[in-house]
C-alpha atoms as a PDB file:
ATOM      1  CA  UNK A   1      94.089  75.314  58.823  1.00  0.00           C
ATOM      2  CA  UNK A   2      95.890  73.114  56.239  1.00  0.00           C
ATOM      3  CA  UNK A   3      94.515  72.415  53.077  1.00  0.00           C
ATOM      4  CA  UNK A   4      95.801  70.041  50.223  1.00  0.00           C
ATOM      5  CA  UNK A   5      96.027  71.573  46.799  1.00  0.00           C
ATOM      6  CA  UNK A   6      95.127  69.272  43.651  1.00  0.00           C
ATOM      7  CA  UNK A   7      97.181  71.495  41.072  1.00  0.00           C
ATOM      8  CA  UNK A   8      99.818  74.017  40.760  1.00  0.00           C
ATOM      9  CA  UNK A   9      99.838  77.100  42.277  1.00  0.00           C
ATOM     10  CA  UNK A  10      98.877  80.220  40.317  1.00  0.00           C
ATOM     11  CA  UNK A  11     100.401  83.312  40.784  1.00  0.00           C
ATOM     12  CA  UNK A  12      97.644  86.018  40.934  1.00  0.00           C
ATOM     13  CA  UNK A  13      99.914  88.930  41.325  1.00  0.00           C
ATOM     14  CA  UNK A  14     103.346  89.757  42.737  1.00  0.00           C
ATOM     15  CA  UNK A  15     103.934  93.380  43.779  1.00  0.00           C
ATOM     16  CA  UNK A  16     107.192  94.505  46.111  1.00  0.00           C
ATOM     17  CA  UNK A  17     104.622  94.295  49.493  1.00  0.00           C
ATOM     18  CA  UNK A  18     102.782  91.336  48.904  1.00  0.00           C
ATOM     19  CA  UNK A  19     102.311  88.027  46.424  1.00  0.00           C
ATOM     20  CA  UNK A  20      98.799  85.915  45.530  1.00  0.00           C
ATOM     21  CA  UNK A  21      98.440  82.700  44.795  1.00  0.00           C
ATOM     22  CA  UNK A  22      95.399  81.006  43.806  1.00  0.00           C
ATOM     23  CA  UNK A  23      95.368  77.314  45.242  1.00  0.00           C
ATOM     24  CA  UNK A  24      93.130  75.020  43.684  1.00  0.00           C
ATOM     25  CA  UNK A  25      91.400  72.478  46.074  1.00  0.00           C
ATOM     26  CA  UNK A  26      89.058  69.409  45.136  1.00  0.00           C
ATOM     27  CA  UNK A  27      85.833  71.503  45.563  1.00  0.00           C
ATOM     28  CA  UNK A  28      87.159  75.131  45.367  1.00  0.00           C
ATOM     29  CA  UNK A  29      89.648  77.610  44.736  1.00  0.00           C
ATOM     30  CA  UNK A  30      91.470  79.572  48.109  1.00  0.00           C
ATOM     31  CA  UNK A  31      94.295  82.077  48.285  1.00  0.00           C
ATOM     32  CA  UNK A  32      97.234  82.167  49.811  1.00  0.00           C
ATOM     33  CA  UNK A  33      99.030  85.706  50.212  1.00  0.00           C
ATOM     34  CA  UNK A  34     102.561  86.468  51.566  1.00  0.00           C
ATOM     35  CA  UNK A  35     103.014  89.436  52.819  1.00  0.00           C
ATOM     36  CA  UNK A  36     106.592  91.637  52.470  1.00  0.00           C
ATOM     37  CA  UNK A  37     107.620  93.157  56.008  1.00  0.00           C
ATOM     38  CA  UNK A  38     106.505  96.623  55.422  1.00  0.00           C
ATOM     39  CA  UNK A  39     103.003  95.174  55.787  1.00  0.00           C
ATOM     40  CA  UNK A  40     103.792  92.291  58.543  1.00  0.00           C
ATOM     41  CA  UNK A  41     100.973  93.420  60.513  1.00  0.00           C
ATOM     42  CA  UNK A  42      98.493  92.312  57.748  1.00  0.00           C
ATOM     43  CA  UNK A  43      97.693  88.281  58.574  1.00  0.00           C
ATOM     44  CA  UNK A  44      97.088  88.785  62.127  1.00  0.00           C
ATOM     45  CA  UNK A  45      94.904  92.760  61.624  1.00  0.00           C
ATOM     46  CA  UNK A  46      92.120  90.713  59.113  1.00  0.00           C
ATOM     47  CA  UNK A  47      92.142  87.922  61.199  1.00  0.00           C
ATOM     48  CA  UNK A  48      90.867  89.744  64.119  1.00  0.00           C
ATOM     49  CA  UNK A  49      88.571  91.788  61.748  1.00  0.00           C
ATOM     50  CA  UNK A  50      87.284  88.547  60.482  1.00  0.00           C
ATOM     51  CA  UNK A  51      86.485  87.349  63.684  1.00  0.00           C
ATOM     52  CA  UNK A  52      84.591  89.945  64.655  1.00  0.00           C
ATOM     53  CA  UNK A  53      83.100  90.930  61.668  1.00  0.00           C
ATOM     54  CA  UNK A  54      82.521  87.759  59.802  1.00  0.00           C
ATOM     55  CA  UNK A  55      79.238  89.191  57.481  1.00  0.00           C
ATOM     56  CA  UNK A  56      81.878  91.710  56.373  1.00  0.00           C
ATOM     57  CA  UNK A  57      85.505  90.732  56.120  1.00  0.00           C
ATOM     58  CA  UNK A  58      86.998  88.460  54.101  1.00  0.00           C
ATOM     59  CA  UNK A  59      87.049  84.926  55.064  1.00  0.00           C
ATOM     60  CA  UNK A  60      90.209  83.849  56.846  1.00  0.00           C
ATOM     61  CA  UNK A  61      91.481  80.551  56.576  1.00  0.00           C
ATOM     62  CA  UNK A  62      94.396  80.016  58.931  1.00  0.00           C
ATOM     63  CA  UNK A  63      97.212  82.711  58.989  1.00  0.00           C
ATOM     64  CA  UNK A  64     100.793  82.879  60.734  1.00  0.00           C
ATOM     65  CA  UNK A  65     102.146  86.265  61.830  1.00  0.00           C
ATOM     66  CA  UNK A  66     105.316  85.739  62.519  1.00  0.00           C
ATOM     67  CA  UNK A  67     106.016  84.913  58.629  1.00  0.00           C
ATOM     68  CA  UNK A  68     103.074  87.217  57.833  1.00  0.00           C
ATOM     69  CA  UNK A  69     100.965  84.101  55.780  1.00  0.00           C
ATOM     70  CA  UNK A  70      97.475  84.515  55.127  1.00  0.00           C
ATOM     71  CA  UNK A  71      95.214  81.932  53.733  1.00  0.00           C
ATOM     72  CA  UNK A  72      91.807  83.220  52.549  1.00  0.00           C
ATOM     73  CA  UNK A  73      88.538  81.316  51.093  1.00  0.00           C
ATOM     74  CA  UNK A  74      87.417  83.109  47.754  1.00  0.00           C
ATOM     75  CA  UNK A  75      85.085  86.171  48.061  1.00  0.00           C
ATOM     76  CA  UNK A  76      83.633  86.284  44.354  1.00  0.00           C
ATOM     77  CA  UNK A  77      84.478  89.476  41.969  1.00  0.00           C
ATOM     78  CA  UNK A  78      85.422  92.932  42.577  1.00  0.00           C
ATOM     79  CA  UNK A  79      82.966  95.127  41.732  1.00  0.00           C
ATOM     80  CA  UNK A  80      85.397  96.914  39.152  1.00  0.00           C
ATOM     81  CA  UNK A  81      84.283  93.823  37.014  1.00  0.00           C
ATOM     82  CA  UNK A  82      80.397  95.286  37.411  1.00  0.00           C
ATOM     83  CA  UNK A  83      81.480  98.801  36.987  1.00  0.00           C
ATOM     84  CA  UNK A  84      82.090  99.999  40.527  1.00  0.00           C
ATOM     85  CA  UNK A  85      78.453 100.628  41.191  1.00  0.00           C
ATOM     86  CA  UNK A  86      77.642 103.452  43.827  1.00  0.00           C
ATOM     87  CA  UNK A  87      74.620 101.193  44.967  1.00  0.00           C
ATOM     88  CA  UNK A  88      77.241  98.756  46.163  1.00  0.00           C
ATOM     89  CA  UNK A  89      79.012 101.791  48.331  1.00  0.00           C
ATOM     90  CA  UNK A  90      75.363 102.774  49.586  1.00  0.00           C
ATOM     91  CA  UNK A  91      75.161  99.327  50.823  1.00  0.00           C
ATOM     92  CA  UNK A  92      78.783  98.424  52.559  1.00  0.00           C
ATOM     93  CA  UNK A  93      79.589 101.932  54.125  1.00  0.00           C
ATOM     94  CA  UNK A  94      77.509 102.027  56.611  1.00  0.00           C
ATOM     95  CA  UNK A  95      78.132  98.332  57.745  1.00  0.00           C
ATOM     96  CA  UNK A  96      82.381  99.719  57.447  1.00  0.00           C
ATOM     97  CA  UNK A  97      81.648 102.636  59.832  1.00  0.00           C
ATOM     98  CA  UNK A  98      79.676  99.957  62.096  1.00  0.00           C
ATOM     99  CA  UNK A  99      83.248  98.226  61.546  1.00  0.00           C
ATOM    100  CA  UNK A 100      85.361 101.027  62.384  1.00  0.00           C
ATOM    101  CA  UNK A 101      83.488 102.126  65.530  1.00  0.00           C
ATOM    102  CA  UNK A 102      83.358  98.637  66.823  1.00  0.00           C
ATOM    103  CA  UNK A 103      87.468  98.755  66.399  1.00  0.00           C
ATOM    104  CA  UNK A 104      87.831 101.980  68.470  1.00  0.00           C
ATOM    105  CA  UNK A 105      88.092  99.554  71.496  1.00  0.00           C
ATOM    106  CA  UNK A 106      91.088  97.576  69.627  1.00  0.00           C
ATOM    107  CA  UNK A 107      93.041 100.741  68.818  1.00  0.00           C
ATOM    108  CA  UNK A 108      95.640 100.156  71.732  1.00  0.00           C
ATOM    109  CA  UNK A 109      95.820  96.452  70.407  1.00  0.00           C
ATOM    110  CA  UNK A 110      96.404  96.952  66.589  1.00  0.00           C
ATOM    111  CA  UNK A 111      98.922  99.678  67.205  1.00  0.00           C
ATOM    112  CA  UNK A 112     100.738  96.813  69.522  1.00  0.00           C
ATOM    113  CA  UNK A 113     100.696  94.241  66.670  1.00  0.00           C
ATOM    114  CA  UNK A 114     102.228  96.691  63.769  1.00  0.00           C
ATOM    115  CA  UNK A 115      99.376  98.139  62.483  1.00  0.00           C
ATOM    116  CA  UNK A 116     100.901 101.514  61.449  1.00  0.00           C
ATOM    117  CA  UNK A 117     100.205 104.926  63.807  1.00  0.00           C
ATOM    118  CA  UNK A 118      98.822 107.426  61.418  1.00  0.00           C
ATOM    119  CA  UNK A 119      96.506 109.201  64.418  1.00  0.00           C
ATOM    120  CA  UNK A 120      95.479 113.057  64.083  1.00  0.00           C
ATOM    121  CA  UNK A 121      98.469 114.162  66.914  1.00  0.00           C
ATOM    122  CA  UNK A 122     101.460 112.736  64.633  1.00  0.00           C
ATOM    123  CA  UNK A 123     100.186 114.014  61.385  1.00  0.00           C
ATOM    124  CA  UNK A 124     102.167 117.476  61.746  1.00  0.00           C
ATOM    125  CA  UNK A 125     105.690 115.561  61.944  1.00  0.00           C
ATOM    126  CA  UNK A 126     104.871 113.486  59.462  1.00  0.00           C
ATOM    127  CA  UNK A 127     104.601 115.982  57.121  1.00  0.00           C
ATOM    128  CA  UNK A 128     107.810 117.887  58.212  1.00  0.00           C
ATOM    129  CA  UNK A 129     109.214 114.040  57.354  1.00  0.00           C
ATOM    130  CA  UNK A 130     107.493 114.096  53.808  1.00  0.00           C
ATOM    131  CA  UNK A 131     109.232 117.469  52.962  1.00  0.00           C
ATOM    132  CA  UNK A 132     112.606 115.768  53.967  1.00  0.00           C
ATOM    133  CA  UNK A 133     112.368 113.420  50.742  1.00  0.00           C
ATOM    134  CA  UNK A 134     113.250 113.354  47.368  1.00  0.00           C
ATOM    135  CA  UNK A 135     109.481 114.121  45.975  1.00  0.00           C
ATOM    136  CA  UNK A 136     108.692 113.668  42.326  1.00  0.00           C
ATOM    137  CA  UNK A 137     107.575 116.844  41.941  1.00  0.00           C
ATOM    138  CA  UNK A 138     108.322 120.608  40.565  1.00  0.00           C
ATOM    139  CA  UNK A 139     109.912 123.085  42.531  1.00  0.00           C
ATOM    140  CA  UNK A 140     107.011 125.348  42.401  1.00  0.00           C
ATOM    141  CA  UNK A 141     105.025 122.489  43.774  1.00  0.00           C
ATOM    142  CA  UNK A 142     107.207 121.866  46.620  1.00  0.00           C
ATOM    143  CA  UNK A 143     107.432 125.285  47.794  1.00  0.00           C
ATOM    144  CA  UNK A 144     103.739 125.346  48.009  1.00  0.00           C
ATOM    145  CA  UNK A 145     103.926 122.005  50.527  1.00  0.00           C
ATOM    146  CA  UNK A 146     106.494 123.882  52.263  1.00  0.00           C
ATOM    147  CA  UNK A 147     104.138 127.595  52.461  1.00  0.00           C
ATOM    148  CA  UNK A 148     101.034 124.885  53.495  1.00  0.00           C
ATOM    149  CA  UNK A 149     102.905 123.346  56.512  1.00  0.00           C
ATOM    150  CA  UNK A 150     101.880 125.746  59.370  1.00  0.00           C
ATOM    151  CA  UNK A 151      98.143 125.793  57.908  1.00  0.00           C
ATOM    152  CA  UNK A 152      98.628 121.624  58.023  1.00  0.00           C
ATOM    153  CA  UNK A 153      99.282 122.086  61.358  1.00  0.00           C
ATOM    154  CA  UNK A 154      96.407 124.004  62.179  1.00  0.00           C
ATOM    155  CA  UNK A 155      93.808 121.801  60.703  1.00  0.00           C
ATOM    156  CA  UNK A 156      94.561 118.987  62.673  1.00  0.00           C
ATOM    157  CA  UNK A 157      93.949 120.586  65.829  1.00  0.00           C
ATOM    158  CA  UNK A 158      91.071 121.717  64.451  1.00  0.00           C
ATOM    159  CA  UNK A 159      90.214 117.731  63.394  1.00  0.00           C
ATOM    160  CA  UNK A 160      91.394 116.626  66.824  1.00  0.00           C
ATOM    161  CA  UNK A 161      88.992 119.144  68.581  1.00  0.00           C
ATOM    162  CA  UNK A 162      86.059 117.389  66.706  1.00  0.00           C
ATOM    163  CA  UNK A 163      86.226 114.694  69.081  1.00  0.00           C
ATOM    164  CA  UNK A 164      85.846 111.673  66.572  1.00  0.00           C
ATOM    165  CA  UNK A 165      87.638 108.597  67.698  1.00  0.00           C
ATOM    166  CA  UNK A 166      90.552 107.723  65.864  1.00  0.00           C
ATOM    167  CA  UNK A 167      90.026 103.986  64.733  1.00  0.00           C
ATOM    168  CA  UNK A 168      91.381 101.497  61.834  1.00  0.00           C
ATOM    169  CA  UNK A 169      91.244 102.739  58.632  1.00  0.00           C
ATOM    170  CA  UNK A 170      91.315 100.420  55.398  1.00  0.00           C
ATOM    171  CA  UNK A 171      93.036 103.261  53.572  1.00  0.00           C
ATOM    172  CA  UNK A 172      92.412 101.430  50.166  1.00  0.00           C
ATOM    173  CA  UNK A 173      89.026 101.497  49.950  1.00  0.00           C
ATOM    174  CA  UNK A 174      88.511 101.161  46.344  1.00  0.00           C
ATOM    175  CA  UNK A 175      86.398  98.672  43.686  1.00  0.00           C
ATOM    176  CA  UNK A 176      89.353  96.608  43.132  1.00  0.00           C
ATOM    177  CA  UNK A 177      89.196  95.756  47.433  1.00  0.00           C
ATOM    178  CA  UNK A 178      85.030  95.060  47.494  1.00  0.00           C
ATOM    179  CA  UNK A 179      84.106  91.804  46.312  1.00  0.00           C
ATOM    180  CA  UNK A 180      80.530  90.753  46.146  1.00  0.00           C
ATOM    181  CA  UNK A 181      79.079  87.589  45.646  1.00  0.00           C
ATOM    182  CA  UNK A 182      75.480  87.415  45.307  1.00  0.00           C
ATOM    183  CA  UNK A 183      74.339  89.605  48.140  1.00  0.00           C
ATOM    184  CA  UNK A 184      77.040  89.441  50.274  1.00  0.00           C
ATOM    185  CA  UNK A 185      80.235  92.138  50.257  1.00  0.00           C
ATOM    186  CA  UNK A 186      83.574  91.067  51.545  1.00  0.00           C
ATOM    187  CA  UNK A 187      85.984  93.745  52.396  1.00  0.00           C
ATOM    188  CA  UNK A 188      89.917  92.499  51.441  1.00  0.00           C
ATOM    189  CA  UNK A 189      93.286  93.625  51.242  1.00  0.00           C
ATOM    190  CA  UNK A 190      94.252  95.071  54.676  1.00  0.00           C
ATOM    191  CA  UNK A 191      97.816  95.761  53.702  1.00  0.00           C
ATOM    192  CA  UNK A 192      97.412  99.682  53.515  1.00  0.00           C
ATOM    193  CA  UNK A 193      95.486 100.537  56.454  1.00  0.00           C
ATOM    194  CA  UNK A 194      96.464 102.330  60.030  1.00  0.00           C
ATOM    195  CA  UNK A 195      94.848 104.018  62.551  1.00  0.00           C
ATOM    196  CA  UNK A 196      94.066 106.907  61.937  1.00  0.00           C
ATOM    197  CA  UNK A 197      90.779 109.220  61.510  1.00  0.00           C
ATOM    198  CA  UNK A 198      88.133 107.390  60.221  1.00  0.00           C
ATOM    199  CA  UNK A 199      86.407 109.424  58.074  1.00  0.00           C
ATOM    200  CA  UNK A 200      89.314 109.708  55.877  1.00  0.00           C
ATOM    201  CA  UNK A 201      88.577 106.169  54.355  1.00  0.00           C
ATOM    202  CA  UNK A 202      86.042 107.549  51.685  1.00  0.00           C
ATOM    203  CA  UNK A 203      89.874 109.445  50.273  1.00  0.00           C
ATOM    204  CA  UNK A 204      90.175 106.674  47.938  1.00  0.00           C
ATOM    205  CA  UNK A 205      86.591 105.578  47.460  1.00  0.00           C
ATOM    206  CA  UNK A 206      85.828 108.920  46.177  1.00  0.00           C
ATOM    207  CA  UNK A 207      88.884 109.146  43.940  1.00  0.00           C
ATOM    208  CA  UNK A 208      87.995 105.998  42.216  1.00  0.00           C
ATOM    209  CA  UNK A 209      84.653 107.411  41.696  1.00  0.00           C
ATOM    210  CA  UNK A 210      85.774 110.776  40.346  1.00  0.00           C
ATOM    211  CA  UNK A 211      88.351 109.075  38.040  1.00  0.00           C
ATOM    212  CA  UNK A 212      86.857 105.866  36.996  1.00  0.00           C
ATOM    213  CA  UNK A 213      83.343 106.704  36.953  1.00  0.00           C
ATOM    214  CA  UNK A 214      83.694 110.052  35.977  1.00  0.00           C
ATOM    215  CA  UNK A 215      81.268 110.908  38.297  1.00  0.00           C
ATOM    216  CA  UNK A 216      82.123 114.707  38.813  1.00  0.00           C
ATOM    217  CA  UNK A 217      82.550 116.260  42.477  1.00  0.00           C
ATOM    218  CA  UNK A 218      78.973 118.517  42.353  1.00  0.00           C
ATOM    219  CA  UNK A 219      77.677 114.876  41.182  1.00  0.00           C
ATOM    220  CA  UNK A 220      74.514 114.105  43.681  1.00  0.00           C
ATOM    221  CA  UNK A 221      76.122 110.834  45.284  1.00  0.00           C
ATOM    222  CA  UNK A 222      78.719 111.727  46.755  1.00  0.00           C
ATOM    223  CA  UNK A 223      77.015 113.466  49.342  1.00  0.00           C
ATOM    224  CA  UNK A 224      74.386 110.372  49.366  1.00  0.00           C
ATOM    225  CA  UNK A 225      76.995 107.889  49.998  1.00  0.00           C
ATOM    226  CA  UNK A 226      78.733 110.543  53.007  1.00  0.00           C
ATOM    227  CA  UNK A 227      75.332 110.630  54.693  1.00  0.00           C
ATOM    228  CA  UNK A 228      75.489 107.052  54.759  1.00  0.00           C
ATOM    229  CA  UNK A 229      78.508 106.481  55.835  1.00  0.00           C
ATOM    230  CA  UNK A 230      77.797 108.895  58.413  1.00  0.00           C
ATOM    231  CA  UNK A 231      74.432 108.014  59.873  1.00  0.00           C
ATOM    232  CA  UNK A 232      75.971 105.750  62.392  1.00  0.00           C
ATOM    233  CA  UNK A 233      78.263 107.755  63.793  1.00  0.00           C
ATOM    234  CA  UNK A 234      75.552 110.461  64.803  1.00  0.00           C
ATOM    235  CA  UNK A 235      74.374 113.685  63.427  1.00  0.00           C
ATOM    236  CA  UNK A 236      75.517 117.059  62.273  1.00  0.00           C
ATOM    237  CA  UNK A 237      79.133 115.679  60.983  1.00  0.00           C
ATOM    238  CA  UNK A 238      79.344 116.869  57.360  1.00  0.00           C
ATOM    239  CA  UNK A 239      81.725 119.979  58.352  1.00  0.00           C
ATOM    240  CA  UNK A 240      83.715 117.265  60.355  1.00  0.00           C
ATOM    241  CA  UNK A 241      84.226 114.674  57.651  1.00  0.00           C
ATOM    242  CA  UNK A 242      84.784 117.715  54.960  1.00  0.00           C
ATOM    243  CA  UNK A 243      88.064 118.328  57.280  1.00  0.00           C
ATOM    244  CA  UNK A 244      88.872 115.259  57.960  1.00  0.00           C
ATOM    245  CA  UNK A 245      88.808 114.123  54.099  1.00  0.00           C
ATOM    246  CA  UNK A 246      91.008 117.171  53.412  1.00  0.00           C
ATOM    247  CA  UNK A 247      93.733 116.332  55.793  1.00  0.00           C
ATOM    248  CA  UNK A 248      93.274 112.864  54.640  1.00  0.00           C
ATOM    249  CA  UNK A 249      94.394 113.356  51.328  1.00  0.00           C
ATOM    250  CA  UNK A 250      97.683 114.269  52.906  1.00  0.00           C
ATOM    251  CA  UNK A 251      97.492 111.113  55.345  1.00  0.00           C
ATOM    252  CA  UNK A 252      97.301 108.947  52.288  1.00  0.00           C
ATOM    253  CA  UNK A 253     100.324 110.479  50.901  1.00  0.00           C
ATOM    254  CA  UNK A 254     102.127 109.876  54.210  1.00  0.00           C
ATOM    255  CA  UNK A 255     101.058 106.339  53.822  1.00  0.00           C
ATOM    256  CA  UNK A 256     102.817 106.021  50.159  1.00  0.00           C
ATOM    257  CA  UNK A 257     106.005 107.561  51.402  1.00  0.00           C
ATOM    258  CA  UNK A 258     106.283 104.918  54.370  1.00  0.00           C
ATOM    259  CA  UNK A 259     105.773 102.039  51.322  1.00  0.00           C
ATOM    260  CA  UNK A 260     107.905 103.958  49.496  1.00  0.00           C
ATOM    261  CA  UNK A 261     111.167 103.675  51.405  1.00  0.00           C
ATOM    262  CA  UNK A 262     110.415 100.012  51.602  1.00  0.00           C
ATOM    263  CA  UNK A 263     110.849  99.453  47.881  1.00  0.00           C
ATOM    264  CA  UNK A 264     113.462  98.058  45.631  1.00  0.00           C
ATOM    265  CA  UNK A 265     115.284 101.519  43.763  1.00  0.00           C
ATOM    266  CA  UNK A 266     114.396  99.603  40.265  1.00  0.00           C
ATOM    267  CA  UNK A 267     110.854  99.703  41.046  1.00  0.00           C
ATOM    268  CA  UNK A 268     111.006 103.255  42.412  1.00  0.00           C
ATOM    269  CA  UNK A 269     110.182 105.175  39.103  1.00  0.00           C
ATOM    270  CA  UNK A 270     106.687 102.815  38.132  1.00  0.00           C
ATOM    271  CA  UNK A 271     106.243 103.726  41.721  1.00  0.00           C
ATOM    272  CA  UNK A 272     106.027 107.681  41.691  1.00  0.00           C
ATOM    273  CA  UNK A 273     103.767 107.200  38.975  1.00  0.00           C
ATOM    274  CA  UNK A 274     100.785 106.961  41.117  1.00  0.00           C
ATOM    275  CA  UNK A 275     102.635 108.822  44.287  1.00  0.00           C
ATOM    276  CA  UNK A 276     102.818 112.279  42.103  1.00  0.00           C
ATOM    277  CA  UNK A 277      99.159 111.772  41.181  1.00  0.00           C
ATOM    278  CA  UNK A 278      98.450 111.494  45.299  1.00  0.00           C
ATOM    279  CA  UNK A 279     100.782 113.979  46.351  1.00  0.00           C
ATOM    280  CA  UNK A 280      98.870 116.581  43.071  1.00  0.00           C
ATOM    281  CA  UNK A 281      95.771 115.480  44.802  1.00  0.00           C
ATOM    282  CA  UNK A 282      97.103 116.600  47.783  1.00  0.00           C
ATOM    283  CA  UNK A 283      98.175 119.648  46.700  1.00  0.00           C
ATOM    284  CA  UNK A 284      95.175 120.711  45.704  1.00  0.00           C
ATOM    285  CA  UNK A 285      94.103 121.314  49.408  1.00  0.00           C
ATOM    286  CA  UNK A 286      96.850 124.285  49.581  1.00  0.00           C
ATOM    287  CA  UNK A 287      94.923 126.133  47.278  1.00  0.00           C
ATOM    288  CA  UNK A 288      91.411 125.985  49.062  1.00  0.00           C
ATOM    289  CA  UNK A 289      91.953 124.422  52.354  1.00  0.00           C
ATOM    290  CA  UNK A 290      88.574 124.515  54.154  1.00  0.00           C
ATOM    291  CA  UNK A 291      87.798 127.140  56.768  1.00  0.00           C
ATOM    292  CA  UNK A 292      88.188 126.802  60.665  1.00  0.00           C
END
C-alpha cells in the first residue's frame, strides 16, 4: 500500500533497532517504522500475525522485508497513558494465548523468516554464551551465574518434559506495547519476540506490574491474570508456567545480550542500564529456583 502524506514526517522515536515516524494523511495519522537488521524479521512476523489475527494485532498497512519497512494504521493509546490497568491484561491474555497456540503450526515458518530461536533445547548453550561476555555486573554476582549453570540446565529438561508447545513469544509484553481504543486492544511492537516457551511472555507483563504499579508479588492478581492466561491452554498448569516464568527470566536476558552485540559501543553504557536490572532479576532465581 502507498499512501500520500500531506505534511512532514514526525519522528516518534529513534532507538539503535528501530525508528517511528508518524505520517500525517488527509483523514488520519499512520506510521511508518524502519527496522535495524538485528530485528529484520519484524515487517514480515506482524504481517502474518495481522493476517491471522486481525481483532488482535496491529493493523498492517503494506510492509517490505527485504528492507525490513513496516507501515501501520494508528491503534489509539497505550494503556501506560490510563495507568496500565490489570482489567485490560484480564481482557487481552487470554485472546494472546489463543494467539500463541494458533502460531504453534507457524513455528517451522517464523524460524525460516528470522524470527530468532530461543526454544527450551538451546537455552543451556545460551547461557554458557551469556557467561562468555563482558556482564555489567559484580564478581560475586557472576560467580553465582556461573554456580547456577548446571541447575539451569536441569530446569529446562524439566520445562521440556512438560510437554507445552514452544510457540512465538512477544517477549515485550508490557503497557507501553497494548494500545486500546475504545474496546478494542491492538498488540504492537514485534521487534523483541522469538520462539520460545510461551508461558514466559507474562516475564515482562508482570515486571511492569510489580514496578510500575507497585502491585506486590503476594498481590491477588497476579494469579487472576495467570489463570486467565492459562484457561485456554487446559488445566492443572500453574506448576508448569511457575517454571517456565523462572527460566524465562533468564530467556529474556539471553534476548538483551543478542541486541546487545548489535549496538553502537557509545550507546552501550545507557544500554546496561536496564540489562543489569534484567540480568539482577535473573539472578534472583539462583537463590530460590523452584523445585523439580
Amino acid at each position: 500500500m502507498q499512501v500520500q502524506p500531506i505534511g512532514p514526517l514526525e519522528k516518534v522515536h529513534e532507538r539503535p533497532w528501530a525508528t517511528v515516524f508518524r505520517v500525517p494523511l488527509a483523514d488520519r495519522n499512520v506510521f511508518f517504522k524502519a527496522c535495524a537488521p538485528i530485528q529484520w524479521f519484524e515487517p514480515r512476523l506482524t504481517a502474518g500475525l495481522f493476517a491471522r489475527w486481525p481483532h488482535l494485532v496491529t493493523e498492517v498497512l503494506g510492509y517490505d522485508e527485504k528492507r525490513a519497512w513496516l507501515l501501520l494504521a494508528d491503534a489509539g493509546i497505550p494503556i501506560r497513558e490510563s495507568g496500565n490497568p490489570p482489567e485490560a491484561w484480564l481482557a487481552v491474555l487470554p485472546l494472546y494465548a489463543e494467539l500463541q497456540i494458533g502460531e504453534t503450526s507457524q513455528v517451522h515458518d517464523h524460524l525460516r523468516h528470522g524470527v530468532p530461536d530461543l526454544r527450551i533445547v538451546s537455552l543451556p548453550a545460551r547461557y554458557q554464551d551469556l557467561l562468555q561476555h563482558d556482564l555489567p555486573l559484580a564478581r560475586v554476582e557472576i560467580d553465582r551465574l556461573r554456580a547456577f549453570a548446571p541447575r539451569f540446565d536441569e530446569l529446562c529438561g524439566e520445562l521440556a518434559s512438560h510437554g507445552v508447545g514452544e510457540t512465538i513469544q512477544h517477549d515485550d509484553l508490557h503497557m507501553v506495547n497494548l494500545f486500546q481504543r475504545g474496546n478494542q486492544f491492538r498488540l504492537l511492537d514485534w521487534g523483541d519476540a522469538s520462539i520460545s516457551h510461551p508461558f514466559a511472555s507474562l516475564v515482562v507483563t508482570f515486571r511492569f506490574l510489580e514496578e510500575f504499579n507497585k502491585l506486590p508479588p503476594t498481590d491477588p492478581w497476579f494469579a487472576r491474570l495467570r489463570d486467565a492466561y492459562l484457561e485456554p491452554w487446559g488445566d492443572r498448569l500453574q506448576s508448569t508456567f511457575g517454571l517456565a516464568m523462572s527460566i524465562g527470566t533468564f530467556a529474556r536476558a539471553f534476548a538483551w545480550t543478542r541486541q546487545r552485540e548489535a549496538l553502537p559501543p557509545e550507546v552501550t553504557p545507557q544500554f546496561d542500564i536496564g540489562f543489569r536490572s534484567i540480568l539482577r532479576r535473573a539472578l534472583a532465581h539462583t537463590l530460590d529456583p523452584p523445585a523439580l
